[in-house]
N, C-alpha and C. Protein backbone atom coordinates (compact mmCIF):
# COMPACT_ATOMS: atom_id res chain seq x y z
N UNK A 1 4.08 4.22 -20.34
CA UNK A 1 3.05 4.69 -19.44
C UNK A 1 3.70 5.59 -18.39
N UNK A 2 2.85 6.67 -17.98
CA UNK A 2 3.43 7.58 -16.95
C UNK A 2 3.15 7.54 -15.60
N UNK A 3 4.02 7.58 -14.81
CA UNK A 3 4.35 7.31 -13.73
C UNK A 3 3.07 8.42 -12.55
N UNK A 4 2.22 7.80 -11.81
CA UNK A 4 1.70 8.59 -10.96
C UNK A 4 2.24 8.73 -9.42
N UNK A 5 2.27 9.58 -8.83
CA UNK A 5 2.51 9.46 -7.08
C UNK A 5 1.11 9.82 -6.45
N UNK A 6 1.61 8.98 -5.28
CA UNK A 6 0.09 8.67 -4.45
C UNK A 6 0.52 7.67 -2.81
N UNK A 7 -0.26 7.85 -2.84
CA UNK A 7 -0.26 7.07 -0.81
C UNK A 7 -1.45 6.17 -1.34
N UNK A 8 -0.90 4.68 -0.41
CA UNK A 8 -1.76 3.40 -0.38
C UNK A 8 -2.36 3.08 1.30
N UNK A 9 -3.08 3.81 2.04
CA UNK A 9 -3.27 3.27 3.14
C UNK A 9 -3.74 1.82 3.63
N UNK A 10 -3.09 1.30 4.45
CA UNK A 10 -3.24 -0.72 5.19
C UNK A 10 -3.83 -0.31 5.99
N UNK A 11 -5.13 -0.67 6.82
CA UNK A 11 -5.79 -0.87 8.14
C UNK A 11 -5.65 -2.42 8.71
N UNK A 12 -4.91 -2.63 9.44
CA UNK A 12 -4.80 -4.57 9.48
C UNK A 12 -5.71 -4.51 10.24
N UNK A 13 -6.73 -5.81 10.14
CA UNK A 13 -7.42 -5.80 11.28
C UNK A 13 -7.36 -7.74 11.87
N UNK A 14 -6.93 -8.32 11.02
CA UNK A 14 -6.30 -9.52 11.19
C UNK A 14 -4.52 -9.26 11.16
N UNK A 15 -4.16 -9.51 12.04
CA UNK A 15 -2.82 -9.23 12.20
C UNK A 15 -1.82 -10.67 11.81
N UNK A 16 -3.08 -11.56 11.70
CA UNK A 16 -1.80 -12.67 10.97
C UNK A 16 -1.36 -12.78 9.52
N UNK A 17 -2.25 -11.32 9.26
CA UNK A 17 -1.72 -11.16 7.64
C UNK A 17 -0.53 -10.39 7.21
N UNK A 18 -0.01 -10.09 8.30
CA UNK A 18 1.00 -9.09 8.11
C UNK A 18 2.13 -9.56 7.36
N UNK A 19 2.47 -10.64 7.65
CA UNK A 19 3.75 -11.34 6.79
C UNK A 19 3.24 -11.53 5.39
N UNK A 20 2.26 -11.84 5.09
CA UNK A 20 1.86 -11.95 3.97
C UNK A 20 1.94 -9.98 3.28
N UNK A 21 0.98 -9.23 4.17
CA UNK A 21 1.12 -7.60 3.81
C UNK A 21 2.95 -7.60 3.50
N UNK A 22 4.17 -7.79 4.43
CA UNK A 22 5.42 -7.14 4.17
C UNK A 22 5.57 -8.21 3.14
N UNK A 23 5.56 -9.05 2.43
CA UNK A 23 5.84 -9.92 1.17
C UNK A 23 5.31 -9.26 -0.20
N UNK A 24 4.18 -8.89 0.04
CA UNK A 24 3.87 -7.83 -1.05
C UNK A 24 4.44 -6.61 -1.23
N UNK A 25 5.11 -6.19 -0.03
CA UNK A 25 5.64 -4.41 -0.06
C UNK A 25 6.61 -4.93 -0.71
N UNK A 26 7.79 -5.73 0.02
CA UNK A 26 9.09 -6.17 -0.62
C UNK A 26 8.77 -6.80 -2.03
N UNK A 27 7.52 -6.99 -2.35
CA UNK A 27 7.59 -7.67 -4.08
C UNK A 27 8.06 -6.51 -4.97
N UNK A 28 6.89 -5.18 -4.27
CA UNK A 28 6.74 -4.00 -4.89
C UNK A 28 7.83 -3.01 -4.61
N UNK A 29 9.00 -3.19 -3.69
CA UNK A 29 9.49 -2.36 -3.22
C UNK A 29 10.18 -1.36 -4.50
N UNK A 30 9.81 -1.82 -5.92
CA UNK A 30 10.57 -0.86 -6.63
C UNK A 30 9.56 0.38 -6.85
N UNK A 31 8.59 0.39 -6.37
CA UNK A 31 7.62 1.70 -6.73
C UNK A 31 7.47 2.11 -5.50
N UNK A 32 7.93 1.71 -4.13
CA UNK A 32 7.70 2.23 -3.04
C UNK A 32 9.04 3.01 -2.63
N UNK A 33 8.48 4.60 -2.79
CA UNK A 33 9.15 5.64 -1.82
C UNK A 33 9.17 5.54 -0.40
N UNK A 34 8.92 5.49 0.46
CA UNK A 34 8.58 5.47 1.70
C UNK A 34 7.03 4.30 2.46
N UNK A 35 7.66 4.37 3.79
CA UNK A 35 6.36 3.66 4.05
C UNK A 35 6.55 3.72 6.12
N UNK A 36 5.37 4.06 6.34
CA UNK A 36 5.25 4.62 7.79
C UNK A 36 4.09 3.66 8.21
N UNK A 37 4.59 2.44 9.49
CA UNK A 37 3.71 1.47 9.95
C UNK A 37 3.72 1.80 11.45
N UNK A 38 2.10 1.86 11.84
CA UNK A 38 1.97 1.44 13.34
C UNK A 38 0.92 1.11 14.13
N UNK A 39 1.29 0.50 14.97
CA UNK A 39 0.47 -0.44 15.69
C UNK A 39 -0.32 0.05 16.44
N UNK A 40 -1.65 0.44 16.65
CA UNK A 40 -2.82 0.54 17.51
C UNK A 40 -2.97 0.15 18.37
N UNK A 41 -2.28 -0.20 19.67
CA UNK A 41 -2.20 -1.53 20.38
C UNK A 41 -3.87 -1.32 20.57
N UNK A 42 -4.37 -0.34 21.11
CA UNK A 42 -5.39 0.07 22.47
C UNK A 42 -6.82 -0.56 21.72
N UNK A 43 -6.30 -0.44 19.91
CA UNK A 43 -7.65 -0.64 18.73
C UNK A 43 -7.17 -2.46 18.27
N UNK A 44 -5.74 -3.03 18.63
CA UNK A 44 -5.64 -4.23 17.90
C UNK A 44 -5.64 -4.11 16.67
N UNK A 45 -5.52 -2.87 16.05
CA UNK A 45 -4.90 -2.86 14.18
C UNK A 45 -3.63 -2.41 13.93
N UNK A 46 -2.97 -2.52 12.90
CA UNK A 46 -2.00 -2.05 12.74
C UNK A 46 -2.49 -0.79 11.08
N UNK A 47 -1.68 -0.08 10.94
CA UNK A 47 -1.88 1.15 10.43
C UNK A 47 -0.88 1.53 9.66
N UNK A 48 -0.76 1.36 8.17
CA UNK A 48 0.58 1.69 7.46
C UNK A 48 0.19 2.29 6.17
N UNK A 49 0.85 3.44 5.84
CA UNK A 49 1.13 3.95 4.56
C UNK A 49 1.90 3.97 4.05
N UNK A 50 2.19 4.07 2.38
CA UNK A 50 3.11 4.00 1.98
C UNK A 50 2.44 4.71 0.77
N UNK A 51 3.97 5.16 0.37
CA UNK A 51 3.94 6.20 -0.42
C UNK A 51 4.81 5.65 -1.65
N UNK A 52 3.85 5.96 -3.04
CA UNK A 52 4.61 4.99 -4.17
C UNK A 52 4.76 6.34 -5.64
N UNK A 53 5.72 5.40 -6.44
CA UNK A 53 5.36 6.18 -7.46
C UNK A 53 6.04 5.20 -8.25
N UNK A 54 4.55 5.35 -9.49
CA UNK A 54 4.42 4.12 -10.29
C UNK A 54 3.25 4.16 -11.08
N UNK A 55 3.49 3.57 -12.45
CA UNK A 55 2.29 3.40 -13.22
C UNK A 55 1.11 2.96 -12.70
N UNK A 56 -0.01 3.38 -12.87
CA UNK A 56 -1.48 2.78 -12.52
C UNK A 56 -1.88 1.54 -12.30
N UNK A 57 -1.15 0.83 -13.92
CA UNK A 57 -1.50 -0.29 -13.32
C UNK A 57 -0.44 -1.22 -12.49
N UNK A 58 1.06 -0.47 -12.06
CA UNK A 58 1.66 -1.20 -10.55
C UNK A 58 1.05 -1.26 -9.32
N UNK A 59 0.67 0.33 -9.62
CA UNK A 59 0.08 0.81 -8.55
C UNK A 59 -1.54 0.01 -7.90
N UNK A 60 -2.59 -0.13 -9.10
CA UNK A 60 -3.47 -1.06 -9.26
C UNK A 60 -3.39 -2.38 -8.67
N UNK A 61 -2.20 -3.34 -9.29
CA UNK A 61 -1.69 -4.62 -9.01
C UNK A 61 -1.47 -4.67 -7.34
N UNK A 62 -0.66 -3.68 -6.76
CA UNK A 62 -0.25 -3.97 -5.08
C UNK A 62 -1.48 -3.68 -4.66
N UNK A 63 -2.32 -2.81 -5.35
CA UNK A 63 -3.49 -2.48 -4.13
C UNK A 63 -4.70 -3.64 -4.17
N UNK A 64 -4.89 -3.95 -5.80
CA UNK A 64 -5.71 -5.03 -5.79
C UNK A 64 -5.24 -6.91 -4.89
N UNK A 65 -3.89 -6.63 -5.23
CA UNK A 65 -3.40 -7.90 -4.45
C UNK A 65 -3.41 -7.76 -2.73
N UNK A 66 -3.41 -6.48 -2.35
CA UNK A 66 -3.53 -6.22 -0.69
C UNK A 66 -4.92 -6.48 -0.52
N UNK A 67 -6.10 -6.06 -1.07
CA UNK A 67 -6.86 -5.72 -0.94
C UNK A 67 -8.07 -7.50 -0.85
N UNK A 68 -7.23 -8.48 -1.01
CA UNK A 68 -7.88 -9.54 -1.45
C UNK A 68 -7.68 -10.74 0.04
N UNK A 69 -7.02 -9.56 0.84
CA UNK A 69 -6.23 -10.45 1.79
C UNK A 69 -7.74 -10.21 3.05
N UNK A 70 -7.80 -11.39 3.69
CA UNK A 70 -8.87 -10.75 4.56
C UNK A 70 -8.46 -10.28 5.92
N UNK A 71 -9.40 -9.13 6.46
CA UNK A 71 -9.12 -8.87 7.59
C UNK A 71 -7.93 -7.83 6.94
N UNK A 72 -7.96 -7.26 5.74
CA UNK A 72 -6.80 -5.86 5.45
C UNK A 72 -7.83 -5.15 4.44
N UNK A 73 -8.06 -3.68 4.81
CA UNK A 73 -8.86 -2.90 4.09
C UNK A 73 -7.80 -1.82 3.59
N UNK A 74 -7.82 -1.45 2.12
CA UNK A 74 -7.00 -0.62 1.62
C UNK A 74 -7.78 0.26 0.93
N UNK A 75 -6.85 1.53 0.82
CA UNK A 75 -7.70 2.56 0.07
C UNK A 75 -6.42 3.08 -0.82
N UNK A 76 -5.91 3.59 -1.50
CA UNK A 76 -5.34 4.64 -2.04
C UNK A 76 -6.11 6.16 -2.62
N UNK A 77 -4.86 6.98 -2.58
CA UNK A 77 -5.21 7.90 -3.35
C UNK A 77 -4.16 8.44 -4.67
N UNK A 78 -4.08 8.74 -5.74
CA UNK A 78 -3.08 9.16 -6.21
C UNK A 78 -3.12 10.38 -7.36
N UNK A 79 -2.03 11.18 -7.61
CA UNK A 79 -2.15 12.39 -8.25
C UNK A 79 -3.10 12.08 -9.82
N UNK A 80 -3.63 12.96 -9.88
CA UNK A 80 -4.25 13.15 -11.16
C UNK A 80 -3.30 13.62 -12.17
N UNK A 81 -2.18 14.59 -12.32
CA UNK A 81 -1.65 14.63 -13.38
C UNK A 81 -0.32 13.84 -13.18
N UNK A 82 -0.55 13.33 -14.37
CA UNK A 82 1.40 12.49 -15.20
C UNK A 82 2.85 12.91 -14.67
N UNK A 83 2.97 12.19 -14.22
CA UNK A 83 4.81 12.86 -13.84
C UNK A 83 5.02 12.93 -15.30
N UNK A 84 5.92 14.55 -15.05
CA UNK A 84 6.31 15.06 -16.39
C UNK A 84 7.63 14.56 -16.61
N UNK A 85 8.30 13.91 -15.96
CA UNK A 85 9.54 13.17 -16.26
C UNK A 85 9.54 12.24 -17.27
């Protein structure tokens, strides 16, 4: 299967999920390129992207497993064509 790149945006809005959120990054950390987190103080969310590259369904798996957590809303987006590698 071929590898897509794409950004996974985190909105925390329960912040006691966060340890649970960095347990999933570090599960996934082999499809994660980068990842840029920060804190809202003034809104009380925290705010992180990360940037992956990885089959659909890795990519699928971290977002559906973030996405189940409450009080964390995720979105991704990711390239439409195949890494040609």
């Amino acid at each position: 299967m071929n590898n897509r790149i794409g950004v996974i945006g985190i909105v925390i809005e329960d912040l006691t999920q966060v340890y649970k959120i960095n347990d999933l990054l570090h599960q996934y950390g082999s499809i994660i390129v980068g990842r840029l987190g920060l804190p809202y103080k003034e809104k009380k969310v925290n705010v992180i992207s990360v940037i992956v590259d990885g089959t659909t369904d890795e990519i699928g798996s971290l977002t559906g497993k973030l996405g189940t957590l409450e009080g964390v809303n995720v979105k991704s987006a990711l390239t439409k064509q195949k890494d040609k590698n």
